[in-house]
N, C-alpha and C. Protein backbone atom coordinates (compact mmCIF):
# COMPACT_ATOMS: atom_id res chain seq x y z
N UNK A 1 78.90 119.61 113.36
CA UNK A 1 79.77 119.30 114.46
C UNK A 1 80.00 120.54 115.31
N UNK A 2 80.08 120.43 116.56
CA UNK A 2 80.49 121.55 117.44
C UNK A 2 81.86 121.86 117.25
N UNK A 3 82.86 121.42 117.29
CA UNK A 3 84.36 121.48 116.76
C UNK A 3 84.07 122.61 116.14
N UNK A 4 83.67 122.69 114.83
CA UNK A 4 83.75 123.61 113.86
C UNK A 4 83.17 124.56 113.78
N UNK A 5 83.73 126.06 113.91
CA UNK A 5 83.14 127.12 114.18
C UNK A 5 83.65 127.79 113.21
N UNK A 6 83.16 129.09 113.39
CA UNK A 6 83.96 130.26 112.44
C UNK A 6 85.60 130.51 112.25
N UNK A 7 85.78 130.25 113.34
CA UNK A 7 87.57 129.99 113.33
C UNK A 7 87.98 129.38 112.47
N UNK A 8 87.42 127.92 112.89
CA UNK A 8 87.63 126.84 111.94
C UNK A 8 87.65 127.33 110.37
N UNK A 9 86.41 127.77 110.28
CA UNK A 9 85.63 128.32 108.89
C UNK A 9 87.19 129.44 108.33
N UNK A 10 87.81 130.27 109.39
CA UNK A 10 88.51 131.10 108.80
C UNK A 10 90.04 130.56 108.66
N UNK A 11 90.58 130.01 109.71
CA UNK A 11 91.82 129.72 109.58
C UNK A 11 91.92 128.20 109.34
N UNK A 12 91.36 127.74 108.54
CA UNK A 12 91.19 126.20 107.61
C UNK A 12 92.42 125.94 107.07
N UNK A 13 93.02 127.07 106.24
CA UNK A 13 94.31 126.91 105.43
C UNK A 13 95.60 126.86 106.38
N UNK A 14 95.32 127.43 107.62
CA UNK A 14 96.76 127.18 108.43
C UNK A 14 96.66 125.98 108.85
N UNK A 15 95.70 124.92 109.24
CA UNK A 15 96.15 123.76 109.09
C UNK A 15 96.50 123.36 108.50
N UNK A 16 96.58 123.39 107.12
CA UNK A 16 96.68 122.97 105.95
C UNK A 16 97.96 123.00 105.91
N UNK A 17 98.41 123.89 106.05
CA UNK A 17 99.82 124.27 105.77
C UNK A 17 100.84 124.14 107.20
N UNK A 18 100.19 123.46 107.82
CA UNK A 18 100.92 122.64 109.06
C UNK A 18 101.65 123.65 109.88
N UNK A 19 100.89 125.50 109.97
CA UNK A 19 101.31 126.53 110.67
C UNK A 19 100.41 126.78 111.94
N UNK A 20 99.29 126.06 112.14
CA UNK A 20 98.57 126.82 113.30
C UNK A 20 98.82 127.03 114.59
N UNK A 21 100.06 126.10 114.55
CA UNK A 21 100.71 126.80 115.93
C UNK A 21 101.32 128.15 115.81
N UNK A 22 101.13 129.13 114.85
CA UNK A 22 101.08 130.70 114.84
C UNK A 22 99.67 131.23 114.82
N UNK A 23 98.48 130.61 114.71
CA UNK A 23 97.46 131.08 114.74
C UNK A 23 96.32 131.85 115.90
N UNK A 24 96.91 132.99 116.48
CA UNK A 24 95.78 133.53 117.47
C UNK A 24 94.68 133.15 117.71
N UNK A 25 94.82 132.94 118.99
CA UNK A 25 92.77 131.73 119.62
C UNK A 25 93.19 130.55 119.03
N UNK A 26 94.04 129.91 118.62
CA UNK A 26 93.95 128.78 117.78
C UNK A 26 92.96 127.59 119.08
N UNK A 27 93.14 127.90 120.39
CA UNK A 27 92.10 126.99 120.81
C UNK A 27 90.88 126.87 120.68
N UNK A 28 90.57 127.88 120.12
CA UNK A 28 89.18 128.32 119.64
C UNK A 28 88.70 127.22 118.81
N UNK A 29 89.67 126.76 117.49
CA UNK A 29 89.69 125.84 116.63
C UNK A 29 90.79 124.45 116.51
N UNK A 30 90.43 123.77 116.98
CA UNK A 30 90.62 122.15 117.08
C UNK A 30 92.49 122.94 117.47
N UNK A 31 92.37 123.49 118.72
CA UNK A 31 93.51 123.61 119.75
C UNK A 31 94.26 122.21 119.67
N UNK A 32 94.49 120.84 119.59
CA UNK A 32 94.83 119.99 119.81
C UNK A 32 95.80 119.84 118.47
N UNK A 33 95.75 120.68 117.50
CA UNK A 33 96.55 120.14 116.19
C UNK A 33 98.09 121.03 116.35
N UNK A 34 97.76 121.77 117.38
CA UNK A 34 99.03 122.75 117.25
C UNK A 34 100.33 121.75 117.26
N UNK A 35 100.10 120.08 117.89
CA UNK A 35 101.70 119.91 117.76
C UNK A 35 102.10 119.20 116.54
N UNK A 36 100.47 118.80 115.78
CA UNK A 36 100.92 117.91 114.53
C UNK A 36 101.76 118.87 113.50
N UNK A 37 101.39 120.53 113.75
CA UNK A 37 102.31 121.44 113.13
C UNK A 37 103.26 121.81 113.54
N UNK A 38 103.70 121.70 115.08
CA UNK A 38 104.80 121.59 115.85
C UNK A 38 105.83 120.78 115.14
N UNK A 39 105.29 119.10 114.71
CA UNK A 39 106.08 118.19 114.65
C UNK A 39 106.50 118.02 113.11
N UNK A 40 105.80 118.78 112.54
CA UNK A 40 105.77 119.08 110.79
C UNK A 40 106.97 119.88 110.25
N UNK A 41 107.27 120.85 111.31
CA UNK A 41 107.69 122.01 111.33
C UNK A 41 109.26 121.86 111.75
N UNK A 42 109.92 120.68 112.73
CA UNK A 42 110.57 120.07 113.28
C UNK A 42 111.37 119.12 111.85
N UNK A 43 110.38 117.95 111.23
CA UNK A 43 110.60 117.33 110.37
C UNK A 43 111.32 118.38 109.53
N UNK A 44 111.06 119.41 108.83
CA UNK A 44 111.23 119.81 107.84
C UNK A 44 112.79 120.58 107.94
N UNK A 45 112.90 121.47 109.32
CA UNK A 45 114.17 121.81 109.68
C UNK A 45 115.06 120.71 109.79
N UNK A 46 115.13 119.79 110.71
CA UNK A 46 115.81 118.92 110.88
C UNK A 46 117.07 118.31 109.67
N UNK A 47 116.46 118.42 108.64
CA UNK A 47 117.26 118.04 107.66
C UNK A 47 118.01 118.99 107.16
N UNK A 48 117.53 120.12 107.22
CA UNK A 48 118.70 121.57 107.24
C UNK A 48 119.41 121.72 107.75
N UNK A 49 119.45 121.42 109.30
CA UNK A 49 120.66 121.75 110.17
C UNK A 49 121.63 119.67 110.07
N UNK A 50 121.19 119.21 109.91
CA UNK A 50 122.13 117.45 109.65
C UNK A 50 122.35 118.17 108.21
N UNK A 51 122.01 118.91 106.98
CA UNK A 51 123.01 119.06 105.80
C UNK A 51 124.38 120.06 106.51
N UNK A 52 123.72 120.70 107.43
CA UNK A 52 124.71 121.86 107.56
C UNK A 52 126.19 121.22 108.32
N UNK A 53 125.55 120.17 109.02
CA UNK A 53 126.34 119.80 110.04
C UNK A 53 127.66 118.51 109.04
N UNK A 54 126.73 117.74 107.77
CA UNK A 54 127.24 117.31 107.00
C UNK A 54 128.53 118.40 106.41
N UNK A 55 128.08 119.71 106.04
CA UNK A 55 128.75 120.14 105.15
C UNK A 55 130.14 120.74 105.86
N UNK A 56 129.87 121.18 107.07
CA UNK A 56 130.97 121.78 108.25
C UNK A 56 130.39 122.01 109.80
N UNK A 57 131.21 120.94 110.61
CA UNK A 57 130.99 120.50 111.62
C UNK A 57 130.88 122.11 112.68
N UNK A 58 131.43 122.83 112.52
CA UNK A 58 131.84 123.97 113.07
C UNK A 58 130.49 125.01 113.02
N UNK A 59 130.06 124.55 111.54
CA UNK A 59 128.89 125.70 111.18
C UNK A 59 127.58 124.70 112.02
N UNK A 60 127.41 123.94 111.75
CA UNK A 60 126.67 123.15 112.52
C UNK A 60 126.42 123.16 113.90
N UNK A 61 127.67 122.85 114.48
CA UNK A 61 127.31 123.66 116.65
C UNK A 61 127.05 125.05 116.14
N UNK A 62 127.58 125.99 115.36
CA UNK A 62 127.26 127.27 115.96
C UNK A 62 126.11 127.71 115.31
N UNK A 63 125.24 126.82 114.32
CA UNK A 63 123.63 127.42 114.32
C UNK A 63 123.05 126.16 115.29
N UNK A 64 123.58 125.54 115.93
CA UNK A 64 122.96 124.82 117.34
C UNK A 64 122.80 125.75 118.35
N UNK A 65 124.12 125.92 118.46
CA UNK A 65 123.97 127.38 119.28
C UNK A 65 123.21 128.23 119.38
N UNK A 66 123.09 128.67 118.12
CA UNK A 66 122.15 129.91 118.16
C UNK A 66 121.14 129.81 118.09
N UNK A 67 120.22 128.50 117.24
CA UNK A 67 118.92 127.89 117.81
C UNK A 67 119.03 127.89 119.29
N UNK A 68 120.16 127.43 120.51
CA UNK A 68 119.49 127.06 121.76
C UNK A 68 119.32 128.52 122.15
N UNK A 69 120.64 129.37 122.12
CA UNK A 69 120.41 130.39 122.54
C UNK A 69 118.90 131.12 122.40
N UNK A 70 118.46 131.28 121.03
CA UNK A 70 117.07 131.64 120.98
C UNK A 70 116.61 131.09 121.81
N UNK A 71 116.39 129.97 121.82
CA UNK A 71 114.86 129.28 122.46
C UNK A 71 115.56 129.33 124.27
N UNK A 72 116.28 129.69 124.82
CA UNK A 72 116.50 129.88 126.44
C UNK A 72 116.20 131.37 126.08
N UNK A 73 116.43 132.26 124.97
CA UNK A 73 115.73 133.72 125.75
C UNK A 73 114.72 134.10 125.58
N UNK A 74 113.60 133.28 124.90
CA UNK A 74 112.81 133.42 124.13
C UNK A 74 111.93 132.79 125.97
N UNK A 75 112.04 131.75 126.54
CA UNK A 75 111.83 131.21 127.59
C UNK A 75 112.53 131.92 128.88
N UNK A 76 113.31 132.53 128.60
CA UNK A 76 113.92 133.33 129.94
C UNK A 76 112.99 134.88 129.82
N UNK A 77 112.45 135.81 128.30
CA UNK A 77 111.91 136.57 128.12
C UNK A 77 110.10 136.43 128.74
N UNK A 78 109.89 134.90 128.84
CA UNK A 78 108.62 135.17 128.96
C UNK A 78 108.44 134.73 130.48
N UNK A 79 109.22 134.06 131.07
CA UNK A 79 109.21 134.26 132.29
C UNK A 79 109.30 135.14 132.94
N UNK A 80 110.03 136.43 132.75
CA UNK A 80 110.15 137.80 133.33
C UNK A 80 108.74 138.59 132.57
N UNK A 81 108.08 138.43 131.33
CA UNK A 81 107.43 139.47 131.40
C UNK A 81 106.22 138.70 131.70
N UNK A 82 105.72 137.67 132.38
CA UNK A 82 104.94 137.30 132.93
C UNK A 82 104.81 136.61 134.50
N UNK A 83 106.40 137.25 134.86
CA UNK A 83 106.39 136.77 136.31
C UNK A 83 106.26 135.70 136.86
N UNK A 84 107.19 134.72 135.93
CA UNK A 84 106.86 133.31 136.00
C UNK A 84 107.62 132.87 136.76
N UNK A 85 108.23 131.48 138.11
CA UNK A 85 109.89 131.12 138.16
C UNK A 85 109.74 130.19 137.39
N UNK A 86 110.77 129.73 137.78
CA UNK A 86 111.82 128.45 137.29
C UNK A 86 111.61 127.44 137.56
N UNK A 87 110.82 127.44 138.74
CA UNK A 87 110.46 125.60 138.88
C UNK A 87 108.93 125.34 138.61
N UNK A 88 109.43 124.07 137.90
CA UNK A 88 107.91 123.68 137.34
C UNK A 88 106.88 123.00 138.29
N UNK A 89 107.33 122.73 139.33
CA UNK A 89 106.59 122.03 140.58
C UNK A 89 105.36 123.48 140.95
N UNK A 90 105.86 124.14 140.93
CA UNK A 90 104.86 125.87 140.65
C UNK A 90 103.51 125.31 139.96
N UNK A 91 103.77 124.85 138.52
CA UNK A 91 102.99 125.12 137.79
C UNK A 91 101.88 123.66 137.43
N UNK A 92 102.38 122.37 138.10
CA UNK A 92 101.74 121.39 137.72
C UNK A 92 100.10 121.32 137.81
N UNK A 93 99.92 121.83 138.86
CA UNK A 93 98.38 121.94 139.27
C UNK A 93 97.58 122.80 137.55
N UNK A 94 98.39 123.50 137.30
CA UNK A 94 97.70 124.35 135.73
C UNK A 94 97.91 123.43 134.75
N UNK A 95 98.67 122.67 134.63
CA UNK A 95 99.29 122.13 133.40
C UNK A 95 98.82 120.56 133.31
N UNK A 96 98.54 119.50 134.66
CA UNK A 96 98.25 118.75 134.26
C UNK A 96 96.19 118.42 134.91
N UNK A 97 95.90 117.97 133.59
CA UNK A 97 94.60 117.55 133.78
C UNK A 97 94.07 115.84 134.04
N UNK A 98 93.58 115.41 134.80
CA UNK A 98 93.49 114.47 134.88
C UNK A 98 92.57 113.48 133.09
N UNK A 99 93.33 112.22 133.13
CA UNK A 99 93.21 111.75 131.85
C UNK A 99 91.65 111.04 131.82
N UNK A 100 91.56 110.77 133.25
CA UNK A 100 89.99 109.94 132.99
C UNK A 100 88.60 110.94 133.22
N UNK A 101 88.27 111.12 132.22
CA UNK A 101 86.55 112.29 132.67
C UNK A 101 85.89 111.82 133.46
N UNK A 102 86.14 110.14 134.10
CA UNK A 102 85.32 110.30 135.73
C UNK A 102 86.24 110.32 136.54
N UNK A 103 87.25 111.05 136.83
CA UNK A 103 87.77 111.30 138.17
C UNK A 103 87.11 112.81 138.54
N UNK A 104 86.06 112.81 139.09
CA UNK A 104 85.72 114.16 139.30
C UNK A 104 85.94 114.73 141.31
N UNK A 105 87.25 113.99 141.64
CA UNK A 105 87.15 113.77 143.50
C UNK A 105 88.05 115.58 143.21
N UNK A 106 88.68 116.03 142.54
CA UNK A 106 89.31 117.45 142.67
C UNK A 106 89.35 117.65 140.81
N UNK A 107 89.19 118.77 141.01
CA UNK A 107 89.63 119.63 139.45
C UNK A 107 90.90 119.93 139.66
N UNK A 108 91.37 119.81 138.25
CA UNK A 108 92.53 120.23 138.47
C UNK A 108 92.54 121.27 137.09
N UNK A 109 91.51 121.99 136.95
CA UNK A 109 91.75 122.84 135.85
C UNK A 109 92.50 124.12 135.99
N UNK A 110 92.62 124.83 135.17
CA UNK A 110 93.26 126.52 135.31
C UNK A 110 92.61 127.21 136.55
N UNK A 111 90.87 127.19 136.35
CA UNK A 111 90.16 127.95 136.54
C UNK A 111 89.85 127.62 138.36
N UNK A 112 90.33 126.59 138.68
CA UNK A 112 89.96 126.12 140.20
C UNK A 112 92.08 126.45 141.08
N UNK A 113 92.52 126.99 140.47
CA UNK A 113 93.90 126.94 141.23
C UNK A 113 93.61 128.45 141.35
């Protein structure tokens, strides 16, 4: 199969272990699984923060909190060190690809914007 390359060949076990959305080049190797580990990864927290929230309502918003807080500076950090803005109307032309492989009337890939 073309899919499967040396990547594949090397980082086999981070699929496995439902991490390859930490895996460098991971598009290199079947790029498309990053959200089944996204959504793995989600499942598994989820029930940590609903015990926490079970156990004290208080402790619960404030590691909400501090999950959101991360993830707005973590997204406010990479917008500044890559000179990104804020509106996503910017970025649609990169981000969306057309779904049918015969619409070939404009590209809309990375590489043509």
């Amino acid at each position: 199969f073309d899919i499967i390359n040396n990547d594949c060949k090397r980082y086999w076990y981070w699929n496995v272990l439902f991490l390859s959305n930490f895996v460098p080049n991971q598009a290199d190797c079947m790029g498309y699984t990053w959200y089944i580990a996204n959504d793995m990864q989600f499942f598994l927290l989820t029930p940590v923060i609903v015990y926490i929230f079970y156990r004290s309502k208080v402790l619960g918003y404030a590691v909400l909190g501090i999950l959101s807080t991360i993830c707005f500076g973590i997204g406010l950090y990479l917008c500044f060190e890559y000179k990104l803005s804020a509106s996503y109307m910017e970025y649609t032309c990169l981000l969306y690809t057309s779904p049918s492989p015969r619409d070939l009337s404009k590209s809309r890939m990375p590489s043509s914007a």
